[in-house]
Protein backbone atom coordinates (compact mmCIF):
# COMPACT_ATOMS: atom_id res chain seq x y z
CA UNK A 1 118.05 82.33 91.90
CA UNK A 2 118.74 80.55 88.53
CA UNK A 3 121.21 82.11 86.59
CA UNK A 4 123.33 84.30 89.17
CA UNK A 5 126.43 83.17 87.81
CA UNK A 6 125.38 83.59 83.91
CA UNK A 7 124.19 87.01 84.74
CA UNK A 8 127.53 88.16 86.88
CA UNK A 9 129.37 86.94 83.77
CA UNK A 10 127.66 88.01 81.10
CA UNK A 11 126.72 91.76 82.33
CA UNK A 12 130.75 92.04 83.46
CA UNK A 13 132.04 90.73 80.05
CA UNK A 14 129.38 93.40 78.43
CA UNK A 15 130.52 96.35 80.29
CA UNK A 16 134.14 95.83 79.85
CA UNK A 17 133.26 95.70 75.80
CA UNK A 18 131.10 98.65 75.50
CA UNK A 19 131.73 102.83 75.86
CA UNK A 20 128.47 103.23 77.82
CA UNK A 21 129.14 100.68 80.91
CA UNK A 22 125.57 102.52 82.03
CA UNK A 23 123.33 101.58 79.25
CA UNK A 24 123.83 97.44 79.79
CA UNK A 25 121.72 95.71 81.18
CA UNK A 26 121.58 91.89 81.29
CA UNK A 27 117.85 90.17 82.46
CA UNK A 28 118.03 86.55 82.58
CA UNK A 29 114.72 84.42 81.45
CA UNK A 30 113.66 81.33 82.76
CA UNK A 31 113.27 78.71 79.78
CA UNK A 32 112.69 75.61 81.39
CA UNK A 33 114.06 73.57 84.78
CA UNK A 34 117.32 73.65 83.54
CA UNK A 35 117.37 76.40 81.10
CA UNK A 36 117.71 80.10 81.37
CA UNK A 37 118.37 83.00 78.56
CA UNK A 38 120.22 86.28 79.16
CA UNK A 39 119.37 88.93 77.41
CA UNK A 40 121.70 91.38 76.58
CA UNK A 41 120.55 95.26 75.98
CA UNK A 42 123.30 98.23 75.33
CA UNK A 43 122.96 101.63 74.00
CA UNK A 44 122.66 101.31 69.61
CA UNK A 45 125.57 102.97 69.52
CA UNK A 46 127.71 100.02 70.94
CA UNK A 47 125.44 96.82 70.39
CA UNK A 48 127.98 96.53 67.01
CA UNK A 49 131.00 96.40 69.74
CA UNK A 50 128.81 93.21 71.52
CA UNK A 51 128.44 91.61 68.49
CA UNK A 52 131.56 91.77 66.49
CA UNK A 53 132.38 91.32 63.18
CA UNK A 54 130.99 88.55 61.89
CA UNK A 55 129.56 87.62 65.28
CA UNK A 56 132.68 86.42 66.59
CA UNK A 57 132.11 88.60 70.17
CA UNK A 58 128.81 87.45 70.60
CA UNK A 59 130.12 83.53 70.28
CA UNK A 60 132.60 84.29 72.72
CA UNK A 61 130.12 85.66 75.37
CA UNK A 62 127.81 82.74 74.35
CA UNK A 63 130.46 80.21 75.37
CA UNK A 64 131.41 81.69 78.43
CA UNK A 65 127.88 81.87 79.42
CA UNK A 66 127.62 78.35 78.91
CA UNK A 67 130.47 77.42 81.04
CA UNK A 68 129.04 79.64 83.78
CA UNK A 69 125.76 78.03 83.32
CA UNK A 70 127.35 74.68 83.71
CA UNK A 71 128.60 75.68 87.12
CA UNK A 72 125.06 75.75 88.02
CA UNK A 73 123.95 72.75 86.20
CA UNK A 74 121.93 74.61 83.32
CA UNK A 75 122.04 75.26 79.92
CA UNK A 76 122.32 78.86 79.05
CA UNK A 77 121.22 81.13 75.97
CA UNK A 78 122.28 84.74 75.37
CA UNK A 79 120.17 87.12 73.14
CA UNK A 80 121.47 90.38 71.97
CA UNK A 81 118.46 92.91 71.87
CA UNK A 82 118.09 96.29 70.38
């Protein structure tokens, strides 16, 4: 399926951020042919550990997404939901 390798990533750099490992969950979205989103859910209490000051985390996890996604030959997105 589209977006094994963004998922794998993603939901593995996630868990090692957080407290509650449980609570992530990653779903990835189909945008287009070449296109897929991840979106990122994690208990309230640590969605401010995902993001990071100033948004600096979630960057990080965006690139590496990318460069996952590129593996596959897509473009990938990552959304950080409460």
């Amino acid at each position: 399926m589209k977006g094994d390798i963004v998922e794998s990533v993603v939901e593995y750099l996630a868990k090692e951020i957080v407290e509650d490992a449980e609570a992530v969950e990653v779903t990835i979205i189909e945008e287009g042919p070449d296109e897929v989103v991840a979106e990122v859910r994690a208990a309230k209490r640590d969605m401010g550990r995902v993001i990071g000051r100033r948004g600096r985390v979630a960057r990080a996890i965006r690139a590496v997404a990318q460069a996952a996604a590129e593996e596959e030959g897509l473009d990938a997105g990552v959304e950080f939901i409460d």
